[in-house]
Protein backbone atom coordinates (compact mmCIF):
# COMPACT_ATOMS: atom_id res chain seq x y z
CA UNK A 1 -8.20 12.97 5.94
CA UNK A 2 -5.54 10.97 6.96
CA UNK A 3 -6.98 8.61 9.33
CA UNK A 4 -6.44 5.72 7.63
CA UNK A 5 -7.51 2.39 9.65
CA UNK A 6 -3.98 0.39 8.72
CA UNK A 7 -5.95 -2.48 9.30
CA UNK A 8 -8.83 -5.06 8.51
CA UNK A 9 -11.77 -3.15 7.88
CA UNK A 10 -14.67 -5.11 9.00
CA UNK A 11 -18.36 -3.96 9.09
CA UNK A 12 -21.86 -5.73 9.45
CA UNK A 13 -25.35 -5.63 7.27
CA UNK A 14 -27.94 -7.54 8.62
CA UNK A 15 -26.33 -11.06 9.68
CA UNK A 16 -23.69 -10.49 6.99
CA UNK A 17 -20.10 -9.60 8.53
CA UNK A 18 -17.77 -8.38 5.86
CA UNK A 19 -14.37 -8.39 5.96
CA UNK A 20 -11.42 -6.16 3.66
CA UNK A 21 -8.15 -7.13 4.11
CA UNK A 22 -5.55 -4.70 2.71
CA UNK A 23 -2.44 -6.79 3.77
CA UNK A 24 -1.42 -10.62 2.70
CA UNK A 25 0.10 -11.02 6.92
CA UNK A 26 -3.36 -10.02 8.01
CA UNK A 27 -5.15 -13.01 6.18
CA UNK A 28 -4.54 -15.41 9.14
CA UNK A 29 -6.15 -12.73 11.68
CA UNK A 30 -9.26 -12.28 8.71
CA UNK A 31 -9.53 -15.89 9.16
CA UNK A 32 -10.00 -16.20 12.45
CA UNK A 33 -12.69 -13.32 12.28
CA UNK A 34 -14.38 -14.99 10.06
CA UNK A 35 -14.76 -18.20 11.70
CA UNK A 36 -15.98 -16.91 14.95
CA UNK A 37 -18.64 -15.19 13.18
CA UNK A 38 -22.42 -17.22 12.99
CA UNK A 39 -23.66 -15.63 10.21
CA UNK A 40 -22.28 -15.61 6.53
CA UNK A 41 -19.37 -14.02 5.67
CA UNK A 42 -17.87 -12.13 2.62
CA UNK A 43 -13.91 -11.61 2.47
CA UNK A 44 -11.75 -9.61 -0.16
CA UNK A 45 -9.41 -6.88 -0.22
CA UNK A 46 -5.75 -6.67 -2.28
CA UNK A 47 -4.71 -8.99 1.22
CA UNK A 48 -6.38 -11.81 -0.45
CA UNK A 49 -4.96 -10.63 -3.63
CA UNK A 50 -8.51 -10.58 -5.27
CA UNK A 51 -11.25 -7.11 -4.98
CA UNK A 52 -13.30 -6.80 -2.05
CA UNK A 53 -16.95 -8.56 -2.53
CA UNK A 54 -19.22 -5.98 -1.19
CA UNK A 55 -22.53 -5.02 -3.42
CA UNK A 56 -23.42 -1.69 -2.62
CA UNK A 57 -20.48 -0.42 0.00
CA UNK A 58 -16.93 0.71 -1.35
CA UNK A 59 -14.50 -0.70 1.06
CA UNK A 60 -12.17 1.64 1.15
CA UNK A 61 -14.66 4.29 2.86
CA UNK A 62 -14.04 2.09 6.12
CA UNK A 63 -10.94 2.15 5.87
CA UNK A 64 -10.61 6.15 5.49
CA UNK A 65 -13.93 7.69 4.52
CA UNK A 66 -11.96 10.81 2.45
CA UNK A 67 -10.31 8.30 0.18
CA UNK A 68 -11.52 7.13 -2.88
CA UNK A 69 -11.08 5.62 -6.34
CA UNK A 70 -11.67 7.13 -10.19
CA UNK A 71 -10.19 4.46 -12.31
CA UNK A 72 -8.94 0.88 -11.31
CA UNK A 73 -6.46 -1.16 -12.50
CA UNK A 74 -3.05 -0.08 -14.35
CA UNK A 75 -1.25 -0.58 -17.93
CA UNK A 76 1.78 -0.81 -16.42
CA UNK A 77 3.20 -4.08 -15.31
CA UNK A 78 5.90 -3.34 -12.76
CA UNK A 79 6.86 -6.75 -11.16
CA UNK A 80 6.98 -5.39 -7.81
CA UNK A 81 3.21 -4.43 -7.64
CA UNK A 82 0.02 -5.99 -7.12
CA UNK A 83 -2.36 -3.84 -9.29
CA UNK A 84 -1.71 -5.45 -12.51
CA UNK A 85 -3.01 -9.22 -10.95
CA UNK A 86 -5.47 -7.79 -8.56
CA UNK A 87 -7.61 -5.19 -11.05
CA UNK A 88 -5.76 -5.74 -14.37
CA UNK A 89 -5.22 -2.94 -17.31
CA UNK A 90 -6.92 0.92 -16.55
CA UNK A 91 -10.53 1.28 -16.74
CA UNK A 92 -12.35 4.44 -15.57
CA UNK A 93 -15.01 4.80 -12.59
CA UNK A 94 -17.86 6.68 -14.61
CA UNK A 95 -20.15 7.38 -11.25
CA UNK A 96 -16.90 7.87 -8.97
CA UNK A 97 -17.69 9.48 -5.75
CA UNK A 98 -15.60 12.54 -5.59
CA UNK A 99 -13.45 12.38 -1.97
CA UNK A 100 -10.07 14.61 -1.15
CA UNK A 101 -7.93 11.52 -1.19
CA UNK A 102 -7.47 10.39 -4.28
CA UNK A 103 -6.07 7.05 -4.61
CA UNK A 104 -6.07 5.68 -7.89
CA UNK A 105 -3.27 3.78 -8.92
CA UNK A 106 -2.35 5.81 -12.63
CA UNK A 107 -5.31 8.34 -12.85
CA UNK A 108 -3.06 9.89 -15.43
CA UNK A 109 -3.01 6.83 -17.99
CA UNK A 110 -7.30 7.75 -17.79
CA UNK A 111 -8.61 9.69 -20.86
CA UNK A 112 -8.44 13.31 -21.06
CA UNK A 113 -12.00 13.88 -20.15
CA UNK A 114 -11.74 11.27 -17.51
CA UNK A 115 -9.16 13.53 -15.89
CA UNK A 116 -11.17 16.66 -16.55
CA UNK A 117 -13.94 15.57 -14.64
CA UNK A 118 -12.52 14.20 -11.96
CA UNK A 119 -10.32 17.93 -11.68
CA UNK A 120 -14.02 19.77 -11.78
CA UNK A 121 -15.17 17.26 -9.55
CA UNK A 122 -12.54 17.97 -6.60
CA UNK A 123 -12.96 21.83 -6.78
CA UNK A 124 -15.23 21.34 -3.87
CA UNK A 125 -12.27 20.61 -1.52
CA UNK A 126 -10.36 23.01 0.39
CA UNK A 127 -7.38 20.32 0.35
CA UNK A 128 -6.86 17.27 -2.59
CA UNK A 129 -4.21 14.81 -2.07
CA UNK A 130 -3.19 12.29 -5.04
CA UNK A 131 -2.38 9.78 -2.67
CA UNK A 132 -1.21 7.10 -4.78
CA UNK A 133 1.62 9.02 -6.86
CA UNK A 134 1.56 9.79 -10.60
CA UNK A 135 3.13 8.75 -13.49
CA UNK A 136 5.72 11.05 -14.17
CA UNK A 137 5.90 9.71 -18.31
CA UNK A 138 2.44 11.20 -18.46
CA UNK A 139 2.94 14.41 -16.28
CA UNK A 140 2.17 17.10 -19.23
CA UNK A 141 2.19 20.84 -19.56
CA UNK A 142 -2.11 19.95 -19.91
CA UNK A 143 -1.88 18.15 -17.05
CA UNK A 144 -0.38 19.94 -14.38
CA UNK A 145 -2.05 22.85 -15.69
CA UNK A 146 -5.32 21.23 -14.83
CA UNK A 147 -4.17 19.89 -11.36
CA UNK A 148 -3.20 23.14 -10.86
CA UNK A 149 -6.50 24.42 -10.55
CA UNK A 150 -6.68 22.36 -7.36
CA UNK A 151 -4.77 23.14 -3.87
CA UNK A 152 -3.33 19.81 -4.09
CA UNK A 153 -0.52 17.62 -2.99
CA UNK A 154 0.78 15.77 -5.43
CA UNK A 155 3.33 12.59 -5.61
CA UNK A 156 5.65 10.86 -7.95
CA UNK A 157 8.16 7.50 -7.79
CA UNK A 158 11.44 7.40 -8.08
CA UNK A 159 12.14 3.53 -7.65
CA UNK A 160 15.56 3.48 -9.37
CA UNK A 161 17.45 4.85 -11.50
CA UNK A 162 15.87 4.92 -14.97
CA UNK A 163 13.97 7.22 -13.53
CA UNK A 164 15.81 10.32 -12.39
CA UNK A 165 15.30 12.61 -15.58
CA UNK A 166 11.47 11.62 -15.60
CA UNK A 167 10.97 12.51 -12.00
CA UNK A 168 13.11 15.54 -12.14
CA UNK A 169 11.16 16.62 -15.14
CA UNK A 170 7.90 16.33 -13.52
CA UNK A 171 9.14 17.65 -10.67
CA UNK A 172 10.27 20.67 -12.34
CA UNK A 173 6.67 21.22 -14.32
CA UNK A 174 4.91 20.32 -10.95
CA UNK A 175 6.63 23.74 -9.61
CA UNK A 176 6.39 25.76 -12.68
CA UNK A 177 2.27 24.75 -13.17
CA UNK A 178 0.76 22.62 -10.50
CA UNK A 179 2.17 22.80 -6.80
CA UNK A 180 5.26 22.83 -4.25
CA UNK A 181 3.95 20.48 -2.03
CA UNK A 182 5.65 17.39 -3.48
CA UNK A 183 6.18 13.84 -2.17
CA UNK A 184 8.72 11.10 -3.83
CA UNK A 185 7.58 7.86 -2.84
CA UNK A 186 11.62 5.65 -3.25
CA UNK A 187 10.81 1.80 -3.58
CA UNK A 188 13.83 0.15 -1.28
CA UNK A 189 15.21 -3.14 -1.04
CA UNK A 190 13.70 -4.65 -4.20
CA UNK A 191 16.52 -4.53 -6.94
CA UNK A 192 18.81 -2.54 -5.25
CA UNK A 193 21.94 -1.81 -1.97
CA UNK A 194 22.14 -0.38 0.68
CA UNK A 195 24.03 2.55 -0.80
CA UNK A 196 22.09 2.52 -4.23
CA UNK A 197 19.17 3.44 -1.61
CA UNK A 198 20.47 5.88 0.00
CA UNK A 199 21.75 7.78 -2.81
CA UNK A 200 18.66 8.29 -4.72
CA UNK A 201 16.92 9.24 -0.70
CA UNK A 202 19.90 11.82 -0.55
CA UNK A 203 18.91 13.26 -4.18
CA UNK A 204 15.60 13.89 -3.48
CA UNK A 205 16.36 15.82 -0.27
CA UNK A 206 18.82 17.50 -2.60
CA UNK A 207 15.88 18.17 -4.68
CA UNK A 208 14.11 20.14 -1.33
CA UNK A 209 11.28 17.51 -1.26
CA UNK A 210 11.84 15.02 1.85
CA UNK A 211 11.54 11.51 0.34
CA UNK A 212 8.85 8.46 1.67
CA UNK A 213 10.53 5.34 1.37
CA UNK A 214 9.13 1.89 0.46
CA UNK A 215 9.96 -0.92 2.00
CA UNK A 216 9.91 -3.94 -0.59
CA UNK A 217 7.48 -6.49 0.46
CA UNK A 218 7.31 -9.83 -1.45
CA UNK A 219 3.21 -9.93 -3.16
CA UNK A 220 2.73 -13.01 -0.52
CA UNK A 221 4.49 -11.91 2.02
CA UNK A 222 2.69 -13.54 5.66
CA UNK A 223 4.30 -11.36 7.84
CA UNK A 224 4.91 -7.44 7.48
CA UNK A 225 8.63 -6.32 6.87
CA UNK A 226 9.67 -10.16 6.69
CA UNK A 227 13.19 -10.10 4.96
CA UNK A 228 12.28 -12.82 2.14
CA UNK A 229 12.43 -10.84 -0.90
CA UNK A 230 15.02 -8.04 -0.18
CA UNK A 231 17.69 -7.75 -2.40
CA UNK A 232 20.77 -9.94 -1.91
CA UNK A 233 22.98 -7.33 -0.63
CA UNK A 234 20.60 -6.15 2.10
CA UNK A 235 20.41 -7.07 6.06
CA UNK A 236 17.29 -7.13 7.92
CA UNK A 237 18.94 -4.39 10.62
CA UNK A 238 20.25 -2.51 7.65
CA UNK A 239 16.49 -1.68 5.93
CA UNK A 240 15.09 -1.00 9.34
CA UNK A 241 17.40 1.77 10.20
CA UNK A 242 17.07 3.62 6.61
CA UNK A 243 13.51 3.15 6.92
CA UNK A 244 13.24 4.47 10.30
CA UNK A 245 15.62 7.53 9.09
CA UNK A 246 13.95 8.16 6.12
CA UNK A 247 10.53 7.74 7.35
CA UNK A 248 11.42 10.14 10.30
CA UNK A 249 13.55 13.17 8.71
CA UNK A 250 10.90 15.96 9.92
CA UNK A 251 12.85 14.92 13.21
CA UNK A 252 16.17 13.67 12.42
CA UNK A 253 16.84 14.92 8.87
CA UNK A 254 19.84 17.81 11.10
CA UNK A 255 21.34 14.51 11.72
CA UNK A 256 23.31 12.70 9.22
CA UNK A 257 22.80 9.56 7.96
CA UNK A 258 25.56 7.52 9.03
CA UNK A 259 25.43 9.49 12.70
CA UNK A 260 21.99 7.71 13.33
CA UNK A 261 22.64 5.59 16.28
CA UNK A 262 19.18 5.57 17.80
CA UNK A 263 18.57 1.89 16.14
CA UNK A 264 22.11 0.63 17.34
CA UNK A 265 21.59 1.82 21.28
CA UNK A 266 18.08 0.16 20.86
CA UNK A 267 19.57 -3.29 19.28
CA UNK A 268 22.60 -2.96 22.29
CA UNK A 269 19.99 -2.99 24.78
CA UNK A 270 18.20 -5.76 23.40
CA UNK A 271 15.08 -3.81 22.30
CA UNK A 272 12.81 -5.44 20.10
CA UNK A 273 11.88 -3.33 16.70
């Protein structure tokens, strides 16, 4: 269930080749694809910042076939994220195929009922992960009552520092109602340092819940990890090694943090990253 293809997802009907690109630094290689190909040829995906143009498939089941969507779009409009220009405000998927990955961007900001049937829905699973994180403003008593009737995973943002009593708070009901098997997804490099980073990493391992973190990538970025767009106060060498740590603590998290050589003995020996 967590194959996912981490790539363009290309697939052909007839003499039509379509093409979903997931990442802006893969449009050059979609390009290319496309233009070798005789036929005609349909492009999309949040790559080309506009929805995949595919009557009849879902896109996302080629690029992990246990994934899929219940509502699109978001009412939030965090200036770091795509949703808001690529699907706009929340609007539910009434004839949603029901999958174990769940990856909606804010099922919770969905109705009620919305919620209740996609919860009856995903009863048929052993295993349901909410891939995508949820909002921890609109984590309720109800709610993780009602995800609690699934053996789930569920995930939450902590992105900076507003955020700490909401996520500790959800974090707290998740326990009580829902689940232990928590993930904090920590947004880095986009308004904050170095050490601002690492603090909020370090209090969610204080928390018992190993974090994920996020590497800030500008909304047009051409190339993957590029360091146009970090915050001032970060270097490129910097965000590599407390993404590699973070990223990596099922194996390193008995060493601490400012112990980590492994990036330093690969930069003295001229490695490339």
């Amino acid at each position: 269930m967590y194959q996912w293809r981490k790539g363009i997802a290309k697939w052909v009907v007839g003499n039509n080749l379509y093409i979903s690109v997931p990442f802006t630094w893969l449009v050059d290689e979609a390009n290319i694809l496309a233009s070798q190909w005789k036929g005609k040829v349909f492009l999309g995906g949040p790559g080309l910042m506009m929805p995949s143009t595919c009557d009849g498939f879902e896109p996302i089941l080629f690029h992990n076939p246990c994934a899929t969507f219940t509502t699109r779009g978001c009412p939030n409009a965090c200036p770091f994220c795509a949703v808001p220009i690529l699907e706009g405000d929340l609007r539910e998927i009434k004839d949603f195929r029901p999958a174990p990955v769940v990856c909606d961007n804010n099922l919770l900001a969905s109705s009620k009922a919305h919620i209740r049937r996609v919860v009856d829905s995903l009863k048929q699973f052993p295993f349901v992960d909410f891939n995508q994180g949820l909002d921890c403003d609109l984590f309720t008593s109800e709610i993780a009552d009602m995800l609690g009737e699934l053996n789930c995973r569920v995930r939450f943002a902590f992105d900076d520092w507003d955020r700490q009593t909401a996520v500790q708070a959800a974090i707290k009901l998740c326990r009580e109602r829902t689940t232990n098997d928590i993930r904090i997804y920590c947004l880095v490099g986009f308004n904050d340092n170095p050490t601002d980073a690492k603090a909020r990493l370090e209090l969610v391992r204080s928390w018992g819940i190993r974090p994920t973190p996020m590497r800030f990538q500008p909304l047009d970025a051409k190339v993957k990890n590029e360091s146009r767009g970090l915050a001032p106060s970060w270097t490129d060498w910097e965000m590599k090694k407390m993404i590699k740590y973070y990223s990596r603590l099922v194996w390193y998290e008995a060493i601490p943090y400012e112990d980590f050589k492994w990036l330093e003995d690969q930069q003295n020996q001229g490695a490339l990253l």
